[in-house]
C-alpha atoms as a PDB file:
ATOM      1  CA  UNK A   1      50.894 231.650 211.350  1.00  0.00           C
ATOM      2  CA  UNK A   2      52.948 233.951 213.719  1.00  0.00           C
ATOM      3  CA  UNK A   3      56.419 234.149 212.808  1.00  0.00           C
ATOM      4  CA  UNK A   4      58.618 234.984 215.465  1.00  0.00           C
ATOM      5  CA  UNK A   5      62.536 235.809 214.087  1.00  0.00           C
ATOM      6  CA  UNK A   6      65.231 234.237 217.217  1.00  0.00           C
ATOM      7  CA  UNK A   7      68.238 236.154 216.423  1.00  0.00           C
ATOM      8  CA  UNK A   8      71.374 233.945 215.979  1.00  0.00           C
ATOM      9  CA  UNK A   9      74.467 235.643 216.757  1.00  0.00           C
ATOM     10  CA  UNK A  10      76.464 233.581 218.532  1.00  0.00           C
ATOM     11  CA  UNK A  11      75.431 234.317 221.872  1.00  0.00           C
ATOM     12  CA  UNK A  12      73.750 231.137 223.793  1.00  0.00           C
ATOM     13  CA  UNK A  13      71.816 227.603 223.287  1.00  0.00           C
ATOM     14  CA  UNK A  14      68.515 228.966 220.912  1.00  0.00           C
ATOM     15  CA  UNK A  15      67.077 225.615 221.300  1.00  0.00           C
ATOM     16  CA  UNK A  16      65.058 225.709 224.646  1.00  0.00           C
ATOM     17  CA  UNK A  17      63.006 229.298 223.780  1.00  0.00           C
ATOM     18  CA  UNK A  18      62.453 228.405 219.876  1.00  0.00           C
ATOM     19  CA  UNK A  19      60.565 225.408 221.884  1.00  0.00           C
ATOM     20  CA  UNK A  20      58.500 227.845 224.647  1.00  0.00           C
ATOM     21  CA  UNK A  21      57.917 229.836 221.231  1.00  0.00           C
ATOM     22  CA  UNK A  22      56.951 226.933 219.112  1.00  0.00           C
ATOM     23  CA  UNK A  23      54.435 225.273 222.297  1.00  0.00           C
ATOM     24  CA  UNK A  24      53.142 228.481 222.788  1.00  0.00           C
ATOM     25  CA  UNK A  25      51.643 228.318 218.814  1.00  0.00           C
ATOM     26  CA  UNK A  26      54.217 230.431 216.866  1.00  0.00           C
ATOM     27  CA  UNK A  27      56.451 229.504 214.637  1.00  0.00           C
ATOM     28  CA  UNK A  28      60.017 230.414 215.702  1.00  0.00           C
ATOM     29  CA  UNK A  29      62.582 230.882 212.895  1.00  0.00           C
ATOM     30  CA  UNK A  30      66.613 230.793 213.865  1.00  0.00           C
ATOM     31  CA  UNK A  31      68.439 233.471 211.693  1.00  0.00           C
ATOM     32  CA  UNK A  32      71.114 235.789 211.207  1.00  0.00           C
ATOM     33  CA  UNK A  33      69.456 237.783 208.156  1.00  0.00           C
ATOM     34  CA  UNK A  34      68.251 241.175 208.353  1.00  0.00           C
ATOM     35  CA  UNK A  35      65.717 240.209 205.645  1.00  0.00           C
ATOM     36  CA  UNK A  36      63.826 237.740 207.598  1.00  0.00           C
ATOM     37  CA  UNK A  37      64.081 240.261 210.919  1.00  0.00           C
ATOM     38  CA  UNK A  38      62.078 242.573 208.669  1.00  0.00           C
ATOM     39  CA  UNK A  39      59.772 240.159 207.451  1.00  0.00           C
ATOM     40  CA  UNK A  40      58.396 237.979 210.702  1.00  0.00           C
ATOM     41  CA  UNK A  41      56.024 239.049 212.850  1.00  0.00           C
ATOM     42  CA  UNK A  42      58.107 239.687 215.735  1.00  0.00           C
ATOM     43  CA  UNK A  43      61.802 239.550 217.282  1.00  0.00           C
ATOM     44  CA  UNK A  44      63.338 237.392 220.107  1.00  0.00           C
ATOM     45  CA  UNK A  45      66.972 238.613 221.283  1.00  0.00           C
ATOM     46  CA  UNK A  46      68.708 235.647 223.281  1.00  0.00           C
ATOM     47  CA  UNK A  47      71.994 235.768 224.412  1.00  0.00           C
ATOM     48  CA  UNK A  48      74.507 234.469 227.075  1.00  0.00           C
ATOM     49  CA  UNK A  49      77.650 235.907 227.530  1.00  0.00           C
ATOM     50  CA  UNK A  50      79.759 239.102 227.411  1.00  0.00           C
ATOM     51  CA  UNK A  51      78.569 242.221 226.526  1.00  0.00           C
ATOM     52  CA  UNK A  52      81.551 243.352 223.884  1.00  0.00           C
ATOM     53  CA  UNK A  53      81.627 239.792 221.468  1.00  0.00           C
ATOM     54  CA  UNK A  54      77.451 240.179 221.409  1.00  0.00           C
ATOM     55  CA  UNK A  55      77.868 243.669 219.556  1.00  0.00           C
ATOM     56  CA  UNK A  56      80.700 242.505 217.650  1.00  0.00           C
ATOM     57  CA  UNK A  57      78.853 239.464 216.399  1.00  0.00           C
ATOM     58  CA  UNK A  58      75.642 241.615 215.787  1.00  0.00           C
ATOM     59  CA  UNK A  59      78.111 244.042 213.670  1.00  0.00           C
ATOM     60  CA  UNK A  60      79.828 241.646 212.176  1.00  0.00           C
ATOM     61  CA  UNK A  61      76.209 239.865 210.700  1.00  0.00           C
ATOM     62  CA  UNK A  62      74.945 243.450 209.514  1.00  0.00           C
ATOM     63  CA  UNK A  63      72.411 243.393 212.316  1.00  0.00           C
ATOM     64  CA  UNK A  64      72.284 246.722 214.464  1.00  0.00           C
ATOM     65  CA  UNK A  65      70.624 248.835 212.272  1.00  0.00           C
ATOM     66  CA  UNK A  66      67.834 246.185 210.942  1.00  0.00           C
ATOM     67  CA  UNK A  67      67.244 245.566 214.775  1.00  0.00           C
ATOM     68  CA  UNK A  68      66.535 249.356 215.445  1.00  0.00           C
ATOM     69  CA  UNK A  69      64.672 249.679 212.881  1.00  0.00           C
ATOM     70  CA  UNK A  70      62.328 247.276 213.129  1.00  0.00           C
ATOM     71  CA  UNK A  71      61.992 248.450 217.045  1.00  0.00           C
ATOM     72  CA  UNK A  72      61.366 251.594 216.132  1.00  0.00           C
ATOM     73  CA  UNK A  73      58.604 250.464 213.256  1.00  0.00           C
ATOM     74  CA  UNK A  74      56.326 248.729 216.532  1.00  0.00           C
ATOM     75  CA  UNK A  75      57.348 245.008 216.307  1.00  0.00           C
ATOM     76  CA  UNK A  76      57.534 243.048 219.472  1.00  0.00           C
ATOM     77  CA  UNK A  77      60.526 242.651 220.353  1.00  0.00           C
ATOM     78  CA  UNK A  78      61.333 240.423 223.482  1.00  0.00           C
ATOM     79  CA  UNK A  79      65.107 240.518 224.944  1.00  0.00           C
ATOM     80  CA  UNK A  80      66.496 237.836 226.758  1.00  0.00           C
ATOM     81  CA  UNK A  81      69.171 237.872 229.539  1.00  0.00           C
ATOM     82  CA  UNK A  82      72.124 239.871 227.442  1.00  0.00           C
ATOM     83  CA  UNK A  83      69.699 240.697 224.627  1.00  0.00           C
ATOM     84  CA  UNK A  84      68.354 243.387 227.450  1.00  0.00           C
ATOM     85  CA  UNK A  85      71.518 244.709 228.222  1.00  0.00           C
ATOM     86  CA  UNK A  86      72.980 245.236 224.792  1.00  0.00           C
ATOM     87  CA  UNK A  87      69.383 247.951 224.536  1.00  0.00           C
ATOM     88  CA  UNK A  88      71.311 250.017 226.561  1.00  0.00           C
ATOM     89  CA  UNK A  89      74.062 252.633 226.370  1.00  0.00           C
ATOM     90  CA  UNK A  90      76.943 250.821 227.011  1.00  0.00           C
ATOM     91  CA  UNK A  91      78.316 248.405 230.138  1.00  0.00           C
ATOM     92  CA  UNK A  92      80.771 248.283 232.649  1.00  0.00           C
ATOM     93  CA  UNK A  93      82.044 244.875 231.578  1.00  0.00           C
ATOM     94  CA  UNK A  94      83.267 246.079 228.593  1.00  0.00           C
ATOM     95  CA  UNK A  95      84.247 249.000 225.815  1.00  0.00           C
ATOM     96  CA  UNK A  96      82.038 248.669 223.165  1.00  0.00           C
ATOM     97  CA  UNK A  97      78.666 251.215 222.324  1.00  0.00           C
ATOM     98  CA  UNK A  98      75.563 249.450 223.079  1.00  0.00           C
ATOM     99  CA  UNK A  99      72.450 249.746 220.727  1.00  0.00           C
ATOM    100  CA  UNK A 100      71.467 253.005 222.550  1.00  0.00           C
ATOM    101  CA  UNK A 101      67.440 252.108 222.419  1.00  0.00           C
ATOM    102  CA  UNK A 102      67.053 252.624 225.810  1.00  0.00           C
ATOM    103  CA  UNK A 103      68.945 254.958 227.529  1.00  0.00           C
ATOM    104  CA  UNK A 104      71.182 254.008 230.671  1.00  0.00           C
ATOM    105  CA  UNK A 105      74.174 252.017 231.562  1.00  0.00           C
ATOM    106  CA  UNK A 106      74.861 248.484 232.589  1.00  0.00           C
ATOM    107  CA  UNK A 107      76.288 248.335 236.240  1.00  0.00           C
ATOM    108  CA  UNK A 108      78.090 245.265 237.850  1.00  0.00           C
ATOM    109  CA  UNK A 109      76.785 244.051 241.123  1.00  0.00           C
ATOM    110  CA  UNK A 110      78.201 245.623 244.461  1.00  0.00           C
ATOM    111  CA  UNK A 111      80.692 243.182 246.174  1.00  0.00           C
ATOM    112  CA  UNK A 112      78.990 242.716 249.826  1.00  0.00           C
ATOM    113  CA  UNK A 113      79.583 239.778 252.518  1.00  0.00           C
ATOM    114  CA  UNK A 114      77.101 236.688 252.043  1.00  0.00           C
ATOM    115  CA  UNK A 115      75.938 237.167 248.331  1.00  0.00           C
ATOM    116  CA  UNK A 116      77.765 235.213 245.578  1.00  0.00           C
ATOM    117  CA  UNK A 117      78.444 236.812 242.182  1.00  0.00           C
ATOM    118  CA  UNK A 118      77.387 236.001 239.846  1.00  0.00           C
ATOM    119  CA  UNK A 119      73.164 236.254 240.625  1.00  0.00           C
ATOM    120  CA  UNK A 120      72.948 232.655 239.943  1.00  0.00           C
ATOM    121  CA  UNK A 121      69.557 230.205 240.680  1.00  0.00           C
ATOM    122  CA  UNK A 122      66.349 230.985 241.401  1.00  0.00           C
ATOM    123  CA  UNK A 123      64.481 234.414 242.479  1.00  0.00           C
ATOM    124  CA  UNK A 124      60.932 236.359 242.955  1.00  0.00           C
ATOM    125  CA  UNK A 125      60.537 239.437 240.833  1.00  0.00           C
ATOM    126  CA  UNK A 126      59.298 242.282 241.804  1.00  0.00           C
ATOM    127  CA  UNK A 127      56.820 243.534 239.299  1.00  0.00           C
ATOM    128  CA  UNK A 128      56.516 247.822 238.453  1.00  0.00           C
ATOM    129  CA  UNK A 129      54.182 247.229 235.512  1.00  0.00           C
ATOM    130  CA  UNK A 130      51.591 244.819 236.960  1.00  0.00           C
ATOM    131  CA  UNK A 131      49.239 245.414 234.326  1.00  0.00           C
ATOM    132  CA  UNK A 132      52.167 244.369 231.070  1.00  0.00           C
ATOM    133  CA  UNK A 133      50.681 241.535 229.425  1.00  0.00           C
ATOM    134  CA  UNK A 134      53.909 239.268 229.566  1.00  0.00           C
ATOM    135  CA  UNK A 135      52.894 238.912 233.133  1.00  0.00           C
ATOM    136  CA  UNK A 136      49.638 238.040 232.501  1.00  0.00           C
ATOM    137  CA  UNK A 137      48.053 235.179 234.980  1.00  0.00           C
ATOM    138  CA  UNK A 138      51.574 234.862 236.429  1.00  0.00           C
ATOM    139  CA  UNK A 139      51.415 234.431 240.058  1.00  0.00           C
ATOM    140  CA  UNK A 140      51.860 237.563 242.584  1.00  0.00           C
ATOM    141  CA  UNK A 141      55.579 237.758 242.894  1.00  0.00           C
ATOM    142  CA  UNK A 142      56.571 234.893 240.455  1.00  0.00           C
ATOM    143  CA  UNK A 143      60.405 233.198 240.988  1.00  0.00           C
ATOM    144  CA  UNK A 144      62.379 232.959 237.978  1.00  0.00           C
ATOM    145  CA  UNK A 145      66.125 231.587 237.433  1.00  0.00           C
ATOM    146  CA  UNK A 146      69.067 234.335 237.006  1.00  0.00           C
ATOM    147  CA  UNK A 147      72.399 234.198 235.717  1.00  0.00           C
ATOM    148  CA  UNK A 148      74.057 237.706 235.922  1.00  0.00           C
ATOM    149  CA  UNK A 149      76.692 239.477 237.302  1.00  0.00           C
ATOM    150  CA  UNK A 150      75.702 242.730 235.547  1.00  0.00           C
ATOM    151  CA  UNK A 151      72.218 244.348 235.214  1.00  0.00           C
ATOM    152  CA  UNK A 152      70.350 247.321 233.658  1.00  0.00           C
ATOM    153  CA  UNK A 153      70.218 250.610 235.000  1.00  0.00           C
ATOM    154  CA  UNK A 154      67.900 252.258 232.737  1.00  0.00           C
ATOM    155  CA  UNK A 155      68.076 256.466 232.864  1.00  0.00           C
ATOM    156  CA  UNK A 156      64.020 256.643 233.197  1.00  0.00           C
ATOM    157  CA  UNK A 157      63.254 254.306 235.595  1.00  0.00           C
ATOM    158  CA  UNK A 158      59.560 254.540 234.178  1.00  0.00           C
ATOM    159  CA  UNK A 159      60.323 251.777 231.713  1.00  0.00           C
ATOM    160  CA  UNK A 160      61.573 249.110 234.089  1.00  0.00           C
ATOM    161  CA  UNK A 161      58.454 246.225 234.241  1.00  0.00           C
ATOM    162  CA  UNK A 162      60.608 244.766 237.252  1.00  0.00           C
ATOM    163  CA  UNK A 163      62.785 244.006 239.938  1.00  0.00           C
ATOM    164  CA  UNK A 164      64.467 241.717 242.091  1.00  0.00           C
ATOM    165  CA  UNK A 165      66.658 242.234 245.124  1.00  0.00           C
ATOM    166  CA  UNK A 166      70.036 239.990 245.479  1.00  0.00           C
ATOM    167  CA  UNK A 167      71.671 240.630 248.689  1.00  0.00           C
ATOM    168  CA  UNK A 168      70.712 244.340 249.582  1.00  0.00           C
ATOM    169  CA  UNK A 169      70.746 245.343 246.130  1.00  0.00           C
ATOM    170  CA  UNK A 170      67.478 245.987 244.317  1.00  0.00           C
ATOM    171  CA  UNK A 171      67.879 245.740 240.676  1.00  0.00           C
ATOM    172  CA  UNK A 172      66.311 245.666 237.086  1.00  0.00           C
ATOM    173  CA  UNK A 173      64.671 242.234 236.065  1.00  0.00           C
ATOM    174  CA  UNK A 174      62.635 243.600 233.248  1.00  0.00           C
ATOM    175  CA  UNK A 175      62.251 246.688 230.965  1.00  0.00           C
ATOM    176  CA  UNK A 176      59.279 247.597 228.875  1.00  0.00           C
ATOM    177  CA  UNK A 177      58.419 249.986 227.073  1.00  0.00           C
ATOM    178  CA  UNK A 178      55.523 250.277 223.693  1.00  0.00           C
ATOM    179  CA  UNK A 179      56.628 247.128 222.115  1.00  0.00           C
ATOM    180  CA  UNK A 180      59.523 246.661 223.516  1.00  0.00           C
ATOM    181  CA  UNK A 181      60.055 244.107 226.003  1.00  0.00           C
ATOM    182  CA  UNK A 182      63.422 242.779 227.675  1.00  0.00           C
ATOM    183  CA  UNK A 183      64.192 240.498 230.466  1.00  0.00           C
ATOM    184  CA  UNK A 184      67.401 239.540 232.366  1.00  0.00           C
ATOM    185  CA  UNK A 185      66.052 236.270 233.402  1.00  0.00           C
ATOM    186  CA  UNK A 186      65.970 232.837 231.810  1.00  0.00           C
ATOM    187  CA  UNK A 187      62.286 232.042 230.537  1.00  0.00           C
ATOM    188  CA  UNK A 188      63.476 228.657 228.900  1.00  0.00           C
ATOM    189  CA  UNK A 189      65.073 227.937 232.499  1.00  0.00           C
ATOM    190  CA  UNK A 190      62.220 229.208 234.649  1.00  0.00           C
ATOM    191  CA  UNK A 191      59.818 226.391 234.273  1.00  0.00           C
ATOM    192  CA  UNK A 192      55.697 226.647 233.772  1.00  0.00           C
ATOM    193  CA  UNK A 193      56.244 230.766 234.936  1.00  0.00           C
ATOM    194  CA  UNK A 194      59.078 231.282 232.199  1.00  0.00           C
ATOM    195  CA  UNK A 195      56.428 228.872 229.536  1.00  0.00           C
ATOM    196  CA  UNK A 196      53.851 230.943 230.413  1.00  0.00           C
ATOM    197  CA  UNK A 197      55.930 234.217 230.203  1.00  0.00           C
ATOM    198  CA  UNK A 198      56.618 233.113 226.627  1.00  0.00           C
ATOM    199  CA  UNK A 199      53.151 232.519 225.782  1.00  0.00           C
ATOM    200  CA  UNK A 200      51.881 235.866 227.254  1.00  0.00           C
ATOM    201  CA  UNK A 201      54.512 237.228 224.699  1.00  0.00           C
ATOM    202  CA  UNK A 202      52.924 234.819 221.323  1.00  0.00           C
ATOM    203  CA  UNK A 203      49.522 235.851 222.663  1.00  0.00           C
ATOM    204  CA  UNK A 204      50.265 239.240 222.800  1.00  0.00           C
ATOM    205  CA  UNK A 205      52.128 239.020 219.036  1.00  0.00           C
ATOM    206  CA  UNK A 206      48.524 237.231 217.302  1.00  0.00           C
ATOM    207  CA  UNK A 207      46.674 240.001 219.359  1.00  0.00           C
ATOM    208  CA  UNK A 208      48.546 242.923 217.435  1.00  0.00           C
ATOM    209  CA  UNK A 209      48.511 240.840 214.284  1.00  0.00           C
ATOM    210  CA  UNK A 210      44.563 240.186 215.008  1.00  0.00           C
ATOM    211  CA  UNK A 211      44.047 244.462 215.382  1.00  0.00           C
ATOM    212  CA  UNK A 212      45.899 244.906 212.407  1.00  0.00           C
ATOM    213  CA  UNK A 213      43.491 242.440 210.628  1.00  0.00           C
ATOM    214  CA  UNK A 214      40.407 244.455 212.092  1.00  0.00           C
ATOM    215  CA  UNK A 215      41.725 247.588 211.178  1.00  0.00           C
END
């Protein structure tokens, strides 16, 4: 049984992935404690919203430090939407440190004529790691459904896993790097690619576990 931890801290409807987890064959689990972070089998970081209440709400729960560390141990970790952008350094939208795991800043789009901000509805990504099994049997240049006005600017662009262009702006839609994994799209919105995005993560989770087993 693959245990897969959804951080709850206040940050967005948990409902929709805990069900892409749960079809996919794991068992998601909805919490808030460090203790069963550092028990399951891997993490899921959700989150909607504003970058300064996510890490006060993650402070406030005792929850930084058990996230790093269990990063920094090897378990999967999947970010969602603001549970990517909170990996990095700090944002323009607001004051507050960000977790520092990945190095870089969060930038807010460029105001340009015809594009509408926030990113909102449906887009093709660009993938830079084609070979990262959360893409696996994904079509060539899959659409997925954004809702940002801000987005990832990692310092080594080696660890971005993908793209997407809004306007003439060509930005991060996906970091990876070991086993960390964190995307600014909506998998629970993105239909059969987003289900199968989530799956590719599970699969991915019982093939560690499996190695492990072997080993």
């Amino acid at each position: 049984m693959t245990v897969i931890a959804v951080v709850d801290y206040d940050m967005g409807n948990l409902h929709s992935a805990c069900k892409g987890l749960a079809n996919a064959g794991a068992t998601p689990h909805v919490t808030d404690s460090a203790k069963d972070i550092g028990r399951a089998d891997a993490i899921v970081l959700p989150g909607v919203g504003a970058f300064d209440p996510a890490i006060q709400h993650l402070r406030d729960r005792d929850l930084i430090s058990p996230l790093k560390d269990a990063i920094a141990s090897g378990k999967p970790f999947l970010g969602i939407c603001l549970g990517l952008q909170i990996l990095l350094d700090g944002s323009e939208e607001g004051r507050e440190p960000g977790l520092g795991i990945v190095p870089g800043w969060v930038r807010r789009f460029r105001y340009e004529p015809g594009i509408t901000i926030p990113h909102m509805g449906w887009n093709q990504l660009q993938l830079r790691q084609p070979n990262l099994p959360l893409w696996n049997q994904l079509a060539d240049d899959p659409w997925v459904y954004f809702v940002h006005s801000f987005y990832a600017d990692p310092a080594d662009a080696g660890v971005i896993a993908a793209t997407t262009t809004h306007g003439s702006q060509t930005v991060t839609a996906a970091i990876a790097r070991d086993n960390l994994m964190a995307v600014q799209f909506h998998p629970e919105k993105s239909s059969d690619t987003g289900l199968k995005l989530l799956a590719n993560f599970v699969a991915s989770v019982q093939a560690k576990e499996l190695a492990g087993i072997r080993g």
